[in-house]
Protein backbone atom coordinates (compact mmCIF):
# COMPACT_ATOMS: atom_id res chain seq x y z
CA UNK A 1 100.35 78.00 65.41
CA UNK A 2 102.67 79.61 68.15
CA UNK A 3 102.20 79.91 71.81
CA UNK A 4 101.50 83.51 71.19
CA UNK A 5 98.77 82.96 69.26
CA UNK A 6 96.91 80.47 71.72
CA UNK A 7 97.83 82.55 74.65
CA UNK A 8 94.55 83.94 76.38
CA UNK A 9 94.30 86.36 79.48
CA UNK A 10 93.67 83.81 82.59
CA UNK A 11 93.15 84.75 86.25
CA UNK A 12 95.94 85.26 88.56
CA UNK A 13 96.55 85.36 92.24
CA UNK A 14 99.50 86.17 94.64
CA UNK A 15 101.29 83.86 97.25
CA UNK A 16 99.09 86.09 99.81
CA UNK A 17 95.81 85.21 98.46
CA UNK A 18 93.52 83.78 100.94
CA UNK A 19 93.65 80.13 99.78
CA UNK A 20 89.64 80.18 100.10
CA UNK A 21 89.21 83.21 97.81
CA UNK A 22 91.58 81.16 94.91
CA UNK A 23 89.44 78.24 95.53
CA UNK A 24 86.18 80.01 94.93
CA UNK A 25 87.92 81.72 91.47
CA UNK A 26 88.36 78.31 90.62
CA UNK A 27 85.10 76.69 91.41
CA UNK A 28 83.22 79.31 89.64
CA UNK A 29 85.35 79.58 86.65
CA UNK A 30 85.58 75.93 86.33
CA UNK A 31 89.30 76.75 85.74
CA UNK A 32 91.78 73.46 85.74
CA UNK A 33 94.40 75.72 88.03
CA UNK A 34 95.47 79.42 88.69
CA UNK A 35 99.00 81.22 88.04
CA UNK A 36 100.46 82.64 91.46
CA UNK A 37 102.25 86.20 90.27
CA UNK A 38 104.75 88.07 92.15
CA UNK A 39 104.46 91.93 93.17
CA UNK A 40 105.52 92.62 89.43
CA UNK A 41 103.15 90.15 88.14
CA UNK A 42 105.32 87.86 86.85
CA UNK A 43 104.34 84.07 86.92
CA UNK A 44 105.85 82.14 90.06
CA UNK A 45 103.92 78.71 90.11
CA UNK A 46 100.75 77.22 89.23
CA UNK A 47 98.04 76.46 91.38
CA UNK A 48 96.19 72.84 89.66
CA UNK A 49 93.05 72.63 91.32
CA UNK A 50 94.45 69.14 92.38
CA UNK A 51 96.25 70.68 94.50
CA UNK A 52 93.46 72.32 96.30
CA UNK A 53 91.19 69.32 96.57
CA UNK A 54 94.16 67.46 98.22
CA UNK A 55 94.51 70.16 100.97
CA UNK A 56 90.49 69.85 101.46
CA UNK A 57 90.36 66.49 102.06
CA UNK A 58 92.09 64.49 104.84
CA UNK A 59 95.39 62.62 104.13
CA UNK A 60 93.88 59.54 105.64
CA UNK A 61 91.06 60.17 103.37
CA UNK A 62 93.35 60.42 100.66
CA UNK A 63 95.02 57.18 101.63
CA UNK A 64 91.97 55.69 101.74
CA UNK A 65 89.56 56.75 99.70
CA UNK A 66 86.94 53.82 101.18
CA UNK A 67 87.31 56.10 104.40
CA UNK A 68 85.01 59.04 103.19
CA UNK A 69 81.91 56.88 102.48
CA UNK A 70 81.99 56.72 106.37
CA UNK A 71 82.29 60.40 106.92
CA UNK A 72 79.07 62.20 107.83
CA UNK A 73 77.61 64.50 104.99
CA UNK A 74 77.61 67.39 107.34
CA UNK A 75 81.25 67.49 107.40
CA UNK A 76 81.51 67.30 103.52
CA UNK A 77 79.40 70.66 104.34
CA UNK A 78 82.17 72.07 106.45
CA UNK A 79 85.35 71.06 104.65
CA UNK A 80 86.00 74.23 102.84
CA UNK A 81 86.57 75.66 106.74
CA UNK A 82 89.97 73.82 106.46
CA UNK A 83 90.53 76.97 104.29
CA UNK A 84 90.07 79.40 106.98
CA UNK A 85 92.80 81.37 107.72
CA UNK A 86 95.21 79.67 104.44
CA UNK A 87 96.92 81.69 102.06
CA UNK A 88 98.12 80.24 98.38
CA UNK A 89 101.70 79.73 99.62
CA UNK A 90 100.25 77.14 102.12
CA UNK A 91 98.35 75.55 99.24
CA UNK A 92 101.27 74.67 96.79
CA UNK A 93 102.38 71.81 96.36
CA UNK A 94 106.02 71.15 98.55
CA UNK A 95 107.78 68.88 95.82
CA UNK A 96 109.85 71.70 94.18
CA UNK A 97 107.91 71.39 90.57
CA UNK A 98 109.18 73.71 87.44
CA UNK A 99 106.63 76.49 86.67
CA UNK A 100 105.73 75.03 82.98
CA UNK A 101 106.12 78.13 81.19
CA UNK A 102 106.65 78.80 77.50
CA UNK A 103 107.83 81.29 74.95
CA UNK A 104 105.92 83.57 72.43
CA UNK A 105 107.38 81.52 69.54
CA UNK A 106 106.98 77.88 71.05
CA UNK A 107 104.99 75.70 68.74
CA UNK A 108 101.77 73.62 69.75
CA UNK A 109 104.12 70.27 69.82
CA UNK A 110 106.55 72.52 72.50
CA UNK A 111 103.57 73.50 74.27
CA UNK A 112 102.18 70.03 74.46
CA UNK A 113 105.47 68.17 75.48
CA UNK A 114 106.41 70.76 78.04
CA UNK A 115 102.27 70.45 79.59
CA UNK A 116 102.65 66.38 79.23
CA UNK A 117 106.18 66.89 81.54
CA UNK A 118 104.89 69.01 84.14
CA UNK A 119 101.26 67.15 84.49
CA UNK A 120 100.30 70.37 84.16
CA UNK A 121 96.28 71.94 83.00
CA UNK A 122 97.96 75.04 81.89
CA UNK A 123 101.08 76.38 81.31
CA UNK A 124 102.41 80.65 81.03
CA UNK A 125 103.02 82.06 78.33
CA UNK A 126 105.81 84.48 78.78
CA UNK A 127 107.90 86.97 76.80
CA UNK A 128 111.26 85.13 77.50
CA UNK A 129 110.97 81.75 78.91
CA UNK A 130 112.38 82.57 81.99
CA UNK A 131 110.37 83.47 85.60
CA UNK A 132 111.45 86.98 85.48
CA UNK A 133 109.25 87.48 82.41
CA UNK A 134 106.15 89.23 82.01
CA UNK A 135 103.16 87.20 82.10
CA UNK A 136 101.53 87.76 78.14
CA UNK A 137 98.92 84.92 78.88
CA UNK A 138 98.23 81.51 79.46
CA UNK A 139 97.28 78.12 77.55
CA UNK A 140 95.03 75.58 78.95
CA UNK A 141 95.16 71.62 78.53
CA UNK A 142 91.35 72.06 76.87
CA UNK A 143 92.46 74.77 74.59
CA UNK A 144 95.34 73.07 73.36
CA UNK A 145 93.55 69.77 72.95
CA UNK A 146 91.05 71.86 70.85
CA UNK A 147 93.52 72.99 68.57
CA UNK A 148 95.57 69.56 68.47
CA UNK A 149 92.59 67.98 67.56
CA UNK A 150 90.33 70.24 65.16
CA UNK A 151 89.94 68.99 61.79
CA UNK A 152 90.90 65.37 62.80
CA UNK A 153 88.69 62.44 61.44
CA UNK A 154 86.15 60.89 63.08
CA UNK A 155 85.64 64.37 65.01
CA UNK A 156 81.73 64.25 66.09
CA UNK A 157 81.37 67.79 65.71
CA UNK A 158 81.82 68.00 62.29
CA UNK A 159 80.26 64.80 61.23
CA UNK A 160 76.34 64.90 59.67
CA UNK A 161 73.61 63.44 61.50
């Protein structure tokens, strides 16, 4: 099976995006991460939902992590207001990461190994593997997973009960 054929349409957003609008897209999608498109909607960088969460929650925090069982619930209940006024740009991450993107004839192993590489949840699927390409669609970590792993032994969905 070739990238093309796992590609699926997938939610995008712009560098402009209020970073509490793409947050919400992913919440209620339960999507792993967004693509970030340019004026001519092709893919620029992805968006994990990592990436997110780490701008939510304090770096001491994050340091930390014993420090937020002494945080008050009410400002678990106000966090997302660290949002306010953020667009995507401000979101992404700063270390200079590759947009994982793949061709329309990539197998699932390319797929995989380039996905494994980036740490990424998704990767573009584009008509030339360059960023200047149009965005076709976009494979998930769950999605290829699925495919990697249908028909394997042992899979509890396809044994009796």
């Amino acid at each position: 099976m070739l990238a093309q054929d796992l590609a699926a349409p997938y939610p995008t957003v712009r560098m402009d995006t209020p970073a509490r609008d793409a947050a919400l897209l992913l919440a209620e999608r339960h999507l792993p991460g967004l693509i970030v498109v340019d004026a001519n909607d092709h893919p620029v960088a992805i968006l994990p939902g990592s990436q997110v969460l780490r701008v939510l929650v304090p770096s001491y925090v994050q340091d930390d992590p014993t420090l937020a069982r002494v945080l008050e619930e009410e400002y678990a209940d106000r966090i997302s207001d660290v949002l306010a006024g953020k667009t995507v740009r401000e979101m992404l991450p700063s270390d200079g990461r590759k947009l994982p993107v793949v061709g329309p004839d990539d197998t699932v192993l390319e797929i995989a190994a380039i996905m494994a590489a980036n740490r990424s949840p998704l990767v573009a699927v584009v008509e030339q593997r360059n960023r200047r390409a149009p965005l076709l669609g976009v494979v998930t970590a769950s999605d290829l997973l699925e495919r990697l792993l249908a028909g394997t032994a042992g899979d509890p969905r396809t044994e009796d009960t």
